[in-house]
N, C-alpha and C. Protein backbone atom coordinates (compact mmCIF):
# COMPACT_ATOMS: atom_id res chain seq x y z
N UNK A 1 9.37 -25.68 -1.68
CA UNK A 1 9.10 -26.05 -3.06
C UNK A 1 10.40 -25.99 -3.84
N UNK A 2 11.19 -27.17 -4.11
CA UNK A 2 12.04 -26.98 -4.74
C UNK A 2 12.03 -27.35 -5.81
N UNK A 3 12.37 -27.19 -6.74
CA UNK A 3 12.71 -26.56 -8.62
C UNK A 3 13.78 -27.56 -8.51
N UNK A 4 13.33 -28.36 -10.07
CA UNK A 4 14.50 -29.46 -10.50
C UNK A 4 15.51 -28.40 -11.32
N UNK A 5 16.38 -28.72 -11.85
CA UNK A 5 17.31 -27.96 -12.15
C UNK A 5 17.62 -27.38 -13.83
N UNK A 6 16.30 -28.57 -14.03
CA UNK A 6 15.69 -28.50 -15.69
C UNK A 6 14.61 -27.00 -15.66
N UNK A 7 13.93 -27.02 -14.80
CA UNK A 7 12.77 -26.18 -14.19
C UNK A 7 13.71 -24.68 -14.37
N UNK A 8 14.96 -24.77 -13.46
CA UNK A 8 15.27 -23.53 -12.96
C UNK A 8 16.61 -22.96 -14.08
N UNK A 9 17.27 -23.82 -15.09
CA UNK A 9 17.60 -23.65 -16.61
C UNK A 9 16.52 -23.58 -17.75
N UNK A 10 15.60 -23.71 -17.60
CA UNK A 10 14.33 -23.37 -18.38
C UNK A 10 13.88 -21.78 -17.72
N UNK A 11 14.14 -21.73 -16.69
CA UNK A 11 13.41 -20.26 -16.44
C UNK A 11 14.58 -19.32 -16.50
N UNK A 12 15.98 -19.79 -16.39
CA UNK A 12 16.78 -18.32 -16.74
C UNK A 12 17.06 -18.12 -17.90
N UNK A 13 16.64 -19.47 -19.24
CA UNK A 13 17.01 -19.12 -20.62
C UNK A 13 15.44 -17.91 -20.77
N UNK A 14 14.30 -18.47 -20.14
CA UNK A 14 13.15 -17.52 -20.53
C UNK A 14 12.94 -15.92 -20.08
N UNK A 15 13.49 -16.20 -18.80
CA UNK A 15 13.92 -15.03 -18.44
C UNK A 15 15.17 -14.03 -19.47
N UNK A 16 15.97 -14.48 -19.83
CA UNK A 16 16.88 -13.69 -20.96
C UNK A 16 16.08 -13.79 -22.04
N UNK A 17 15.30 -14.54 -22.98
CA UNK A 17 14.62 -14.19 -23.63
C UNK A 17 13.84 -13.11 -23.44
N UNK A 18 12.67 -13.29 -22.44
CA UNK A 18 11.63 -12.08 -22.46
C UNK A 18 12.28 -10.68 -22.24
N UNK A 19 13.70 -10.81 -21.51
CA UNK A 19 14.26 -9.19 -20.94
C UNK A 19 15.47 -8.58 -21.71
N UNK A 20 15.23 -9.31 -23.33
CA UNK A 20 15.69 -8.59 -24.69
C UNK A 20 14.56 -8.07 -25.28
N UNK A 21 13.59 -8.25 -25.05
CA UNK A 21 12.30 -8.04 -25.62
C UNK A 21 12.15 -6.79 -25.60
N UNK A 22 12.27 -5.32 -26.56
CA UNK A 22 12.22 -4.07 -26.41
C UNK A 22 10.86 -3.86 -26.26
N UNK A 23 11.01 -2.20 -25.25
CA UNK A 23 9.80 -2.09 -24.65
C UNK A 23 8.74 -1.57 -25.50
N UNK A 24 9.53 -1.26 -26.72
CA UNK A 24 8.05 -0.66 -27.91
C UNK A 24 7.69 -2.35 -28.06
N UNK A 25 8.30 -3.44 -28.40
CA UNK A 25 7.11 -4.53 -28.77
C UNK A 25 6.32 -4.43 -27.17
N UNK A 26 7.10 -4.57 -26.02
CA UNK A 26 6.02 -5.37 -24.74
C UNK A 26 5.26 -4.64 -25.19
N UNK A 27 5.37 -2.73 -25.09
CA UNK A 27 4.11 -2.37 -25.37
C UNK A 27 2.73 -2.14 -26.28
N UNK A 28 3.38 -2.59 -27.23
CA UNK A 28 2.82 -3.28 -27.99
C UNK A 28 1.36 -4.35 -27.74
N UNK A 29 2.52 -5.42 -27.57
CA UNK A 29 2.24 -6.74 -27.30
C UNK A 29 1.03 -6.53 -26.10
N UNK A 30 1.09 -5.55 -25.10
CA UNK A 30 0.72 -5.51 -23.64
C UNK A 30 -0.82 -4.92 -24.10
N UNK A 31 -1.01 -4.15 -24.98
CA UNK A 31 -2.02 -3.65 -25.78
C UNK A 31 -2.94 -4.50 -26.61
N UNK A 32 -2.08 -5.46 -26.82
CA UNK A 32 -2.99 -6.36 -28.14
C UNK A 32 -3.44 -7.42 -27.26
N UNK A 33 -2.62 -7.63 -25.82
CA UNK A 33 -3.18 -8.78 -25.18
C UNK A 33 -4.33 -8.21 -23.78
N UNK A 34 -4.18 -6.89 -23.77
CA UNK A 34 -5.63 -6.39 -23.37
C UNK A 34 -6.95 -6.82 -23.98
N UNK A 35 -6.42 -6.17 -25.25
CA UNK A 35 -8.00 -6.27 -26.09
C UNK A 35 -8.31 -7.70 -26.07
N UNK A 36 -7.33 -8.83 -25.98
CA UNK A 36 -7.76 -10.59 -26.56
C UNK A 36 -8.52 -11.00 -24.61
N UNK A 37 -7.85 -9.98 -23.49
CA UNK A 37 -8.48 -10.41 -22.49
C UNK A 37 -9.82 -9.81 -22.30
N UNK A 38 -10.89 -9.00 -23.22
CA UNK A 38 -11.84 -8.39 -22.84
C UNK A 38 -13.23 -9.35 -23.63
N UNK A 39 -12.00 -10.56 -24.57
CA UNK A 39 -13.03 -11.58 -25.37
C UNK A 39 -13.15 -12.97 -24.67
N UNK A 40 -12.66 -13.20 -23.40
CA UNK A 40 -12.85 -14.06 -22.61
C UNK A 40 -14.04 -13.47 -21.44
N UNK A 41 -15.42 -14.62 -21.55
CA UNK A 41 -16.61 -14.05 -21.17
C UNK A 41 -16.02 -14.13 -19.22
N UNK A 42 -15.12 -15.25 -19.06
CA UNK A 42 -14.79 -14.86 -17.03
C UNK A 42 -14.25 -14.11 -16.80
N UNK A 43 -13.27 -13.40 -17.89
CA UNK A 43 -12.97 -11.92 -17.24
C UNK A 43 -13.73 -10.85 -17.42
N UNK A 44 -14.95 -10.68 -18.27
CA UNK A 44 -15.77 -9.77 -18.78
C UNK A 44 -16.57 -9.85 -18.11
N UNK A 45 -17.17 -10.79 -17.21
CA UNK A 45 -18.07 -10.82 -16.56
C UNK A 45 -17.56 -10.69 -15.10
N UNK A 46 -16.67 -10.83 -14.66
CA UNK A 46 -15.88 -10.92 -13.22
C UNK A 46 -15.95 -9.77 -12.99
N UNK A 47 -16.69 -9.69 -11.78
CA UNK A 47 -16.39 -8.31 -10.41
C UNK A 47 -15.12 -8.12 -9.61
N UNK A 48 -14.61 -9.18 -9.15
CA UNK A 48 -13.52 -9.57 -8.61
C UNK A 48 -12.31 -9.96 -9.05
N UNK A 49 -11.45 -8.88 -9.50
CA UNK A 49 -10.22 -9.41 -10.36
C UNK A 49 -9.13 -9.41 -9.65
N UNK A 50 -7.83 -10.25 -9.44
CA UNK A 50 -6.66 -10.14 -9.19
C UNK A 50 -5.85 -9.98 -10.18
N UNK A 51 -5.28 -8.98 -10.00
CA UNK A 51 -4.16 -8.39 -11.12
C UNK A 51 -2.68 -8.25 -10.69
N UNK A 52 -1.82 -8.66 -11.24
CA UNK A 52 -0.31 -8.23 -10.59
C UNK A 52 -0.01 -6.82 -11.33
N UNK A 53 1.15 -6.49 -10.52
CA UNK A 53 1.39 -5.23 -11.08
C UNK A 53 3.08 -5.19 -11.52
N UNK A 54 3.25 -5.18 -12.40
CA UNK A 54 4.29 -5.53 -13.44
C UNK A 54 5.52 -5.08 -13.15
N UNK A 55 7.07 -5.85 -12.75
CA UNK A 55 8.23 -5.91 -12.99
C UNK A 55 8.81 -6.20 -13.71
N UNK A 56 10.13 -5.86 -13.55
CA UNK A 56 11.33 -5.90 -14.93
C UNK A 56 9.89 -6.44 -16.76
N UNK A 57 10.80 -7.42 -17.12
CA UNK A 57 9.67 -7.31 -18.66
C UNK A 57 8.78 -8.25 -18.63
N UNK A 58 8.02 -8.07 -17.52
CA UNK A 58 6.60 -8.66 -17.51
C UNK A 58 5.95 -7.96 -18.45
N UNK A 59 4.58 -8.76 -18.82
CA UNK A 59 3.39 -7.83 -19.45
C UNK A 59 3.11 -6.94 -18.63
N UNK A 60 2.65 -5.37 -19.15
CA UNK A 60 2.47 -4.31 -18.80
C UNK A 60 0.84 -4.19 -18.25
N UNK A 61 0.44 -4.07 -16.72
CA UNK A 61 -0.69 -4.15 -16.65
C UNK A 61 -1.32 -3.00 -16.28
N UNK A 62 -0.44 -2.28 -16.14
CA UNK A 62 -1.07 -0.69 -15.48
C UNK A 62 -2.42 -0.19 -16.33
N UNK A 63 -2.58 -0.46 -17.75
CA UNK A 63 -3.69 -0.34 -18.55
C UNK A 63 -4.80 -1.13 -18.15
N UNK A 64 -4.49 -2.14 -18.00
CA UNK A 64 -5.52 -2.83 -17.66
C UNK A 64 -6.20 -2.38 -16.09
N UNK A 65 -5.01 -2.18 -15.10
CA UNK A 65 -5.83 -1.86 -13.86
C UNK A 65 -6.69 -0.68 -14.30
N UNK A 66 -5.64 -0.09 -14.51
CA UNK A 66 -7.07 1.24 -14.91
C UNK A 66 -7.86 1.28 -15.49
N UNK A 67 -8.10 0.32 -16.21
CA UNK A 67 -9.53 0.07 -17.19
C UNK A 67 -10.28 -0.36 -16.19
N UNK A 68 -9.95 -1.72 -15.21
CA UNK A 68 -10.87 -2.25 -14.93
C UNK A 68 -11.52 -1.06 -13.82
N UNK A 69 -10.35 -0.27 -13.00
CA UNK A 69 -11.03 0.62 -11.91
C UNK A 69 -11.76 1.86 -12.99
N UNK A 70 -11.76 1.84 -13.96
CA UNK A 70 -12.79 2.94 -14.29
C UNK A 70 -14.33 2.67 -14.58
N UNK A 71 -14.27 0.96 -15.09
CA UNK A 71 -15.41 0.30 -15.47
C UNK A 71 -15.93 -0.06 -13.89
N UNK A 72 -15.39 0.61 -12.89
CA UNK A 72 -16.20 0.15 -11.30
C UNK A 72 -16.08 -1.70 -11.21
N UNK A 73 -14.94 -2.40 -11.52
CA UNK A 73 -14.18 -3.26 -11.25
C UNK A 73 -13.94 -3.42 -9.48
N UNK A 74 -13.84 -4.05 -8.84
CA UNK A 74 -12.74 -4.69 -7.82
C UNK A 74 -11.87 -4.89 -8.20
N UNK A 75 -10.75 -4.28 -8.32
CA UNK A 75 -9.39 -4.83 -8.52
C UNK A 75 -8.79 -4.77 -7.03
N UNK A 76 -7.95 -5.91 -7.29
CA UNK A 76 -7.09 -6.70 -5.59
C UNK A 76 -5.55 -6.79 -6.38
N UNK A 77 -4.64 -6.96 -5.87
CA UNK A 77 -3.02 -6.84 -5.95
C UNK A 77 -2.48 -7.71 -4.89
N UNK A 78 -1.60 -8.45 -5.11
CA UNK A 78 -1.01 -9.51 -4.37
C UNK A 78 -0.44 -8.80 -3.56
N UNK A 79 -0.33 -9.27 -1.93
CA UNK A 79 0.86 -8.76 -1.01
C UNK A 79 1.34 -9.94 -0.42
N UNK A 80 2.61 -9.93 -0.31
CA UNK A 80 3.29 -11.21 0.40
C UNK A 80 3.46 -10.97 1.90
N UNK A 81 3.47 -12.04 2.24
CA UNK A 81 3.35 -12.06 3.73
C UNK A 81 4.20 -13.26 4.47
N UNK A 82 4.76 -13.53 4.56
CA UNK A 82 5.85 -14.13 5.31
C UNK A 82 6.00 -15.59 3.78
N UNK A 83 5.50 -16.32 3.98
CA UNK A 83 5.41 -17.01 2.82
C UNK A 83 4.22 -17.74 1.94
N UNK A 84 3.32 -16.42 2.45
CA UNK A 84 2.03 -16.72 2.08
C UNK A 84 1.94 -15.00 1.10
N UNK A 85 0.56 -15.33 -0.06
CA UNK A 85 0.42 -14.08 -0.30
C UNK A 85 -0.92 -14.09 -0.27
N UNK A 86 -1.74 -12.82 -0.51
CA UNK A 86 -2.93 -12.59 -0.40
C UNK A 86 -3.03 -11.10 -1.42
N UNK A 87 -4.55 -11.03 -1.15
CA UNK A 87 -4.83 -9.84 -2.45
C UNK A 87 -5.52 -8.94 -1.49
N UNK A 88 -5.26 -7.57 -2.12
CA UNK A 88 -5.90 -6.82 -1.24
C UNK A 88 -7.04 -5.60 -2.30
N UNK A 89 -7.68 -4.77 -2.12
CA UNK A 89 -8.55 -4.44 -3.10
C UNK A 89 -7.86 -2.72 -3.19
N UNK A 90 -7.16 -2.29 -4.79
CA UNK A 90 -7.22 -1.19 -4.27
C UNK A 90 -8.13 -0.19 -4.65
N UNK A 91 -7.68 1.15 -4.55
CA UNK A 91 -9.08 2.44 -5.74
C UNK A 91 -8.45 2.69 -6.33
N UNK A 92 -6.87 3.16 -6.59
CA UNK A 92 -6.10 3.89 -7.76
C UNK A 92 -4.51 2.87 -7.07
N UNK A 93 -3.90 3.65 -7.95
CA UNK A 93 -2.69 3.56 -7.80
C UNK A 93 -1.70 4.23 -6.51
N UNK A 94 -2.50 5.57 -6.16
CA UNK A 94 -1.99 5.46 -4.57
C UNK A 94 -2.00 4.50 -3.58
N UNK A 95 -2.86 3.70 -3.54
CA UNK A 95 -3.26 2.42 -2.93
C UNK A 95 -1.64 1.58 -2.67
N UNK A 96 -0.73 2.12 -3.41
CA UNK A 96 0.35 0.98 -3.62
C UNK A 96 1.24 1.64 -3.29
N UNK A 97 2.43 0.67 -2.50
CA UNK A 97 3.33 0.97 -1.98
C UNK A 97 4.47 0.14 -2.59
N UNK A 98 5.68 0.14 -2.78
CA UNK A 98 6.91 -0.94 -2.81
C UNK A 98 7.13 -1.83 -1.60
N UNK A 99 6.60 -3.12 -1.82
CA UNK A 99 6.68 -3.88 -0.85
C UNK A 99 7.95 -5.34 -1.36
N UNK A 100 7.57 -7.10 -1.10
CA UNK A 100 8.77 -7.59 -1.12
C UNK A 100 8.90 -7.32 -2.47
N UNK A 101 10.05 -7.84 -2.51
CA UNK A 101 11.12 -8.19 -3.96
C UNK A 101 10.97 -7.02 -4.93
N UNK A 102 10.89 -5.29 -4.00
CA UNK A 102 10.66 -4.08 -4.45
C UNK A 102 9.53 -4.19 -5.88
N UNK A 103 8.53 -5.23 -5.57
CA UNK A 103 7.27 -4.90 -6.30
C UNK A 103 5.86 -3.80 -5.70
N UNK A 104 5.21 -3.04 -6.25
CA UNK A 104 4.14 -2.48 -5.78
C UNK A 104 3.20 -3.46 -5.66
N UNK A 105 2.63 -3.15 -4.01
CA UNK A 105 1.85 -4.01 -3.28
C UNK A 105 1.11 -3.09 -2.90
N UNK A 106 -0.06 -3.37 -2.40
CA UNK A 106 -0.92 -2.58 -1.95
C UNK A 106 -0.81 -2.35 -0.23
N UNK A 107 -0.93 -1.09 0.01
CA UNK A 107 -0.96 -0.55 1.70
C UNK A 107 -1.56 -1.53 2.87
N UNK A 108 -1.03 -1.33 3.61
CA UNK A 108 -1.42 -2.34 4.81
C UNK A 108 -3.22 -2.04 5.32
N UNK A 109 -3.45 -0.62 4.61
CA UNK A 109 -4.63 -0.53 5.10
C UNK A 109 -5.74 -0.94 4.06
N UNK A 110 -5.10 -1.64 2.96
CA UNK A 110 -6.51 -1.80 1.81
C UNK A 110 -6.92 -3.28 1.99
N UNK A 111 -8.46 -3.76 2.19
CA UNK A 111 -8.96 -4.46 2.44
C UNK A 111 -8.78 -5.56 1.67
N UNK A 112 -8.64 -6.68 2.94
CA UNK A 112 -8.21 -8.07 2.04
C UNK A 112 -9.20 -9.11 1.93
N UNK A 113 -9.02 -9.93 0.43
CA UNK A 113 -10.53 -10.67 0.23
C UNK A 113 -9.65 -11.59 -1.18
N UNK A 114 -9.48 -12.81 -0.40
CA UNK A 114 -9.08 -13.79 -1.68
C UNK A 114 -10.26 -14.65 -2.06
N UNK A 115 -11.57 -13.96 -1.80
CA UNK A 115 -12.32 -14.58 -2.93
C UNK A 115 -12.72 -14.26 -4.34
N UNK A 116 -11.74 -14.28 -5.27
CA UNK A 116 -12.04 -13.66 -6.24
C UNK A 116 -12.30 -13.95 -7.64
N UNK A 117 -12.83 -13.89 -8.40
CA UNK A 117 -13.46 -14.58 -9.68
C UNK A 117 -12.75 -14.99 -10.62
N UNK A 118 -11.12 -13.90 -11.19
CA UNK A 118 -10.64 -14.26 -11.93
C UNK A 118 -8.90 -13.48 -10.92
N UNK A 119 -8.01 -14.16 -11.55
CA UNK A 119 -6.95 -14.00 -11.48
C UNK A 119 -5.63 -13.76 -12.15
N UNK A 120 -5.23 -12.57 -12.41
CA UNK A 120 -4.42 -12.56 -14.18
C UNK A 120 -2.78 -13.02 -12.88
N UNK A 121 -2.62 -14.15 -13.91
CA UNK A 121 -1.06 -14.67 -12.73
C UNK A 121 0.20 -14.10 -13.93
N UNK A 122 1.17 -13.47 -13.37
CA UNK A 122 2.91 -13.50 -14.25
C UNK A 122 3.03 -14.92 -14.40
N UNK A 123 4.04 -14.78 -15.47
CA UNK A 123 4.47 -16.37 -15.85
C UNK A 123 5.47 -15.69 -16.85
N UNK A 124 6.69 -16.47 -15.97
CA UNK A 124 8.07 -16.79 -16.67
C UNK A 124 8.06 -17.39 -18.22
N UNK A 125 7.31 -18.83 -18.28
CA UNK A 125 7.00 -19.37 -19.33
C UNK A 125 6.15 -20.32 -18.86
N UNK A 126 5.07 -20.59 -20.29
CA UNK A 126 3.98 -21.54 -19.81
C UNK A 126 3.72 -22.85 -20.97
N UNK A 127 3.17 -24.12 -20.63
CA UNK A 127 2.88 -25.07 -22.01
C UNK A 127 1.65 -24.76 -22.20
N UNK A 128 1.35 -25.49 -23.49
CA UNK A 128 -0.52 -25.04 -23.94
C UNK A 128 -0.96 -25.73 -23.45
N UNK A 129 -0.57 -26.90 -22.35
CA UNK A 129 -1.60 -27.45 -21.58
C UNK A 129 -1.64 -26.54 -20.26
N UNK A 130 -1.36 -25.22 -19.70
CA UNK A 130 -1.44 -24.61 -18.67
C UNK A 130 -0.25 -24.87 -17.42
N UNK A 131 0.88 -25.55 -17.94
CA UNK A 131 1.91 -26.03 -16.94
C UNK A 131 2.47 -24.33 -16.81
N UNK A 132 2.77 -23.60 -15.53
CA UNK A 132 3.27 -22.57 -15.42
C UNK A 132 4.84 -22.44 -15.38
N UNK A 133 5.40 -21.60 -15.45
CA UNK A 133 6.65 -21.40 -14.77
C UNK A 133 6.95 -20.18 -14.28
N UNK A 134 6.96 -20.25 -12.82
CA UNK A 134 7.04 -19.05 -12.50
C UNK A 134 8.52 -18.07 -11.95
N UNK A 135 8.65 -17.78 -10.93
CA UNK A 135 10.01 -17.15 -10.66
C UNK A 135 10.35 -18.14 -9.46
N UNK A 136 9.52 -19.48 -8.98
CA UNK A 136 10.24 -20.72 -8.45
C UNK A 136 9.78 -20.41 -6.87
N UNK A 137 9.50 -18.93 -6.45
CA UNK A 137 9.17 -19.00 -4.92
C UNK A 137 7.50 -19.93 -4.54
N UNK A 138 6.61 -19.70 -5.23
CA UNK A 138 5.45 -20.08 -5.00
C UNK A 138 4.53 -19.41 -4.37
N UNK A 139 4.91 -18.13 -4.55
CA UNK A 139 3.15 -17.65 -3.89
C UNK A 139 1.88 -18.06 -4.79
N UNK A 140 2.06 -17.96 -6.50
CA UNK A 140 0.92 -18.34 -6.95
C UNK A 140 0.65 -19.26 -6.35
N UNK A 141 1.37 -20.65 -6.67
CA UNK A 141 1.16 -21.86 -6.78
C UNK A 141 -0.08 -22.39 -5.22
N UNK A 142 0.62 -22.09 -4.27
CA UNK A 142 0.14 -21.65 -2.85
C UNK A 142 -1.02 -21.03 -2.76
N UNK A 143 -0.89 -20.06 -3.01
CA UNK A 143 -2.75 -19.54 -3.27
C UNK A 143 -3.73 -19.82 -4.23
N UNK A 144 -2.96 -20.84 -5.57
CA UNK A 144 -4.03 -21.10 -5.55
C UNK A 144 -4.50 -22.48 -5.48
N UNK A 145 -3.89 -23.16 -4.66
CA UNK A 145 -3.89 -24.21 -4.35
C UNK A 145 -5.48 -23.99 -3.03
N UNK A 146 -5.37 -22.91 -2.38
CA UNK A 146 -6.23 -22.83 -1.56
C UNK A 146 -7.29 -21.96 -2.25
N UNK A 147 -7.48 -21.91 -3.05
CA UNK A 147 -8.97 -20.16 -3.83
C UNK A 147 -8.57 -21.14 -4.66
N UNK A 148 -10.22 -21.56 -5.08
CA UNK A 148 -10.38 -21.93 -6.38
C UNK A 148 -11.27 -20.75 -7.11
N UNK A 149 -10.52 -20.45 -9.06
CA UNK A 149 -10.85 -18.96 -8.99
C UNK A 149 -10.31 -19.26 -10.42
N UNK A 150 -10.68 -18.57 -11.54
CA UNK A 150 -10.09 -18.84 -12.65
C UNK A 150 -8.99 -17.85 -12.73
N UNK A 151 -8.01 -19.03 -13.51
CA UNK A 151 -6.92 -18.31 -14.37
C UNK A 151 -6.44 -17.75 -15.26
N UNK A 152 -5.60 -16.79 -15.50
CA UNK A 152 -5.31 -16.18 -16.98
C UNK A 152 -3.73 -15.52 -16.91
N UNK A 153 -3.34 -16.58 -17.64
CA UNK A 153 -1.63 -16.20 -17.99
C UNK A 153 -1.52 -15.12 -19.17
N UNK A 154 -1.03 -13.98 -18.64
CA UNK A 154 -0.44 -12.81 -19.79
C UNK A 154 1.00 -13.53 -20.10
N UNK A 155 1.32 -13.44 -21.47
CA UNK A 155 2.58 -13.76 -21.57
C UNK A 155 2.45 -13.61 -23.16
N UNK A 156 4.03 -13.13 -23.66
CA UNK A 156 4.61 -13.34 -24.90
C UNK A 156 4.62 -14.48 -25.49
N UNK A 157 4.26 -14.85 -26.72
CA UNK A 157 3.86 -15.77 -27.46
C UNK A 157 5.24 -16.87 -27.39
N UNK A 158 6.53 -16.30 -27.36
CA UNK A 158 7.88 -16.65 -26.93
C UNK A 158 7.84 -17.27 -25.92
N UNK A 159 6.93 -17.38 -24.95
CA UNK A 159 7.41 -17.50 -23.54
C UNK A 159 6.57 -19.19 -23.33
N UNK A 160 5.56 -19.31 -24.59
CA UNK A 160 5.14 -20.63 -24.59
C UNK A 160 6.13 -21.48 -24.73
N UNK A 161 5.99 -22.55 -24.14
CA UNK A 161 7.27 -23.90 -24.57
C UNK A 161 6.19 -25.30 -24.36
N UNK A 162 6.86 -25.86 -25.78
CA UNK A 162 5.76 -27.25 -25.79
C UNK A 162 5.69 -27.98 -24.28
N UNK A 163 6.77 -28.22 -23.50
CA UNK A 163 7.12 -29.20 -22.14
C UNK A 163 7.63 -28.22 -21.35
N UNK A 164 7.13 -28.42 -20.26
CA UNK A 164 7.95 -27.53 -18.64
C UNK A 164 7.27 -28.80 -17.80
N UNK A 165 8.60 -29.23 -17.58
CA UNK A 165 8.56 -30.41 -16.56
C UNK A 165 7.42 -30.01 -14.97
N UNK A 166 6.44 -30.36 -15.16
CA UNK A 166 5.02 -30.43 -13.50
C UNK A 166 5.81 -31.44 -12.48
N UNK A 167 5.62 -30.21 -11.58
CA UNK A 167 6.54 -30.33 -10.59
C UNK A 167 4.70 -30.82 -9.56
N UNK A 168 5.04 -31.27 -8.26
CA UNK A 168 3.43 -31.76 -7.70
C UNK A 168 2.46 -30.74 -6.90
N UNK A 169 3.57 -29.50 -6.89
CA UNK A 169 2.53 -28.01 -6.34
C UNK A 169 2.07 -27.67 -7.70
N UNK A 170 2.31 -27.23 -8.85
CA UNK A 170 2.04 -26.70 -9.69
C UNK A 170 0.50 -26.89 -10.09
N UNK A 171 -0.04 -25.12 -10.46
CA UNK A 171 -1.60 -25.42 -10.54
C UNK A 171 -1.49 -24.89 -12.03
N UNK A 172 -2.75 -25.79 -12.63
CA UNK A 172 -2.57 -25.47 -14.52
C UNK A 172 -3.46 -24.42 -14.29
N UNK A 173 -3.18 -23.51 -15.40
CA UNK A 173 -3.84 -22.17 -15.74
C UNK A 173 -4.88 -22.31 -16.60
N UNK A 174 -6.02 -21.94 -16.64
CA UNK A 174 -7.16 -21.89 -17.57
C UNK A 174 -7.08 -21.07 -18.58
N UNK A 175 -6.39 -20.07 -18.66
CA UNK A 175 -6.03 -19.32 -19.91
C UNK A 175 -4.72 -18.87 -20.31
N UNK A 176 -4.86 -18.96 -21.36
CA UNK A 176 -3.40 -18.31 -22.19
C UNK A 176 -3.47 -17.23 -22.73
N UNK A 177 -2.77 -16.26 -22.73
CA UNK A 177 -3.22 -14.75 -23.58
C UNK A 177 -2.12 -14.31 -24.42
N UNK A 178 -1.56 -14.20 -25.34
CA UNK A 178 -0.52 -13.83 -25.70
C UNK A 178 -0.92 -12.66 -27.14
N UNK A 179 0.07 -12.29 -27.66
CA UNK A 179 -0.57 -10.86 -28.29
C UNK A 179 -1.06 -11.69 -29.40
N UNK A 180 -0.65 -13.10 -29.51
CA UNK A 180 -1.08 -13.32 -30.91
C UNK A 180 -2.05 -14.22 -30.91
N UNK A 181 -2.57 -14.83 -29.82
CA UNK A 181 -3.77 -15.52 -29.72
C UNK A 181 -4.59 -16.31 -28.18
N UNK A 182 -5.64 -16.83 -27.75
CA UNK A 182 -6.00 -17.04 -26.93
C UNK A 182 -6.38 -18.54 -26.92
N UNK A 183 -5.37 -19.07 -25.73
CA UNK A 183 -5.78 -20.67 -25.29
C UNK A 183 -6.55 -20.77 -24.01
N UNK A 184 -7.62 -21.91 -24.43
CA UNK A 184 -8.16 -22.45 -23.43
C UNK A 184 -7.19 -23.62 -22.87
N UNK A 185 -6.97 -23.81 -21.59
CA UNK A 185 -6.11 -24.94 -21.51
C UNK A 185 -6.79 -26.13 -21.50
């Protein structure tokens, strides 16, 4: 999957944007875009959630996993696998280990199941029609090209951009979440 060069200068200006972003706003921001994800009825109603678990100045999801594992949720966590990824289900946060690109992944022994209802994906930067941009390798794009499963982009209201050139893997996201409001795509 290769990235035009508009694609991959669009994601390192967004990337320096979001990773000036001090961590009292993310956390902030990571708080206010909890509460806007508990007013979307497919994640409120979903048993089956995929959640990432947050690097450098991604949205902060550790709140959210633990909400959902206290409300007796399925929560699953991406693990990569040669150049495929998959989700695995964990119970807490022991469940997780540092796996590739020194992100926490879940243990080789927690059960894997990519059928899952909703999916909160990272995103570099996204348009309000659901065009993603991600960090250019493609595991989303890839999985979810195969699981059809709804979407939901966490991201800083900053990180929207009217145009991000659709590349022909790219899958549009069904939701937008940002601290300051919620798109349907």
């Amino acid at each position: 999957m290769e990235d035009s060069s508009e694609r991959k200068s669009l994601r390192s200006h967004l990337l320096e944007k979001r990773d000036n972003t001090s961590f009292d706003f993310m956390k902030i921001a990571s708080e206010k875009i909890q509460k806007r994800l508990k007013k979307i009825n497919a994640f409120r109603d979903a048993q089956k959630i995929g959640v990432y678990y947050p690097i450098g100045s991604e949205i902060l999801t550790q709140d959210i996993i633990q909400e959902l594992l206290s409300n007796g949720k399925d929560v699953f966590l991406p693990k990569v696998m040669g150049k495929k990824m998959e989700f695995r289900k964990i119970v807490d946060f022991s469940s997780l280990e540092k796996g590739s690109f020194d992100i926490m992944e879940p243990k080789d022994d927690c059960q894997t199941d990519n059928d899952l209802d909703v999916v909160l994906v990272p995103t570099v930067g996204i348009s309000p029609i659901g065009v993603r941009l991600g960090y250019g390798h493609g595991f989303y794009d890839r999985y979810l090209a195969e699981h059809n499963t709804v979407t939901i982009s966490l991201t800083l209201e900053k990180q929207i951009v009217k145009n991000i050139p659709k590349s022909e893997h790219d899958i549009i996201i069904n939701w937008i979440i940002t601290e300051d409001q919620i798109l349907k795509t």
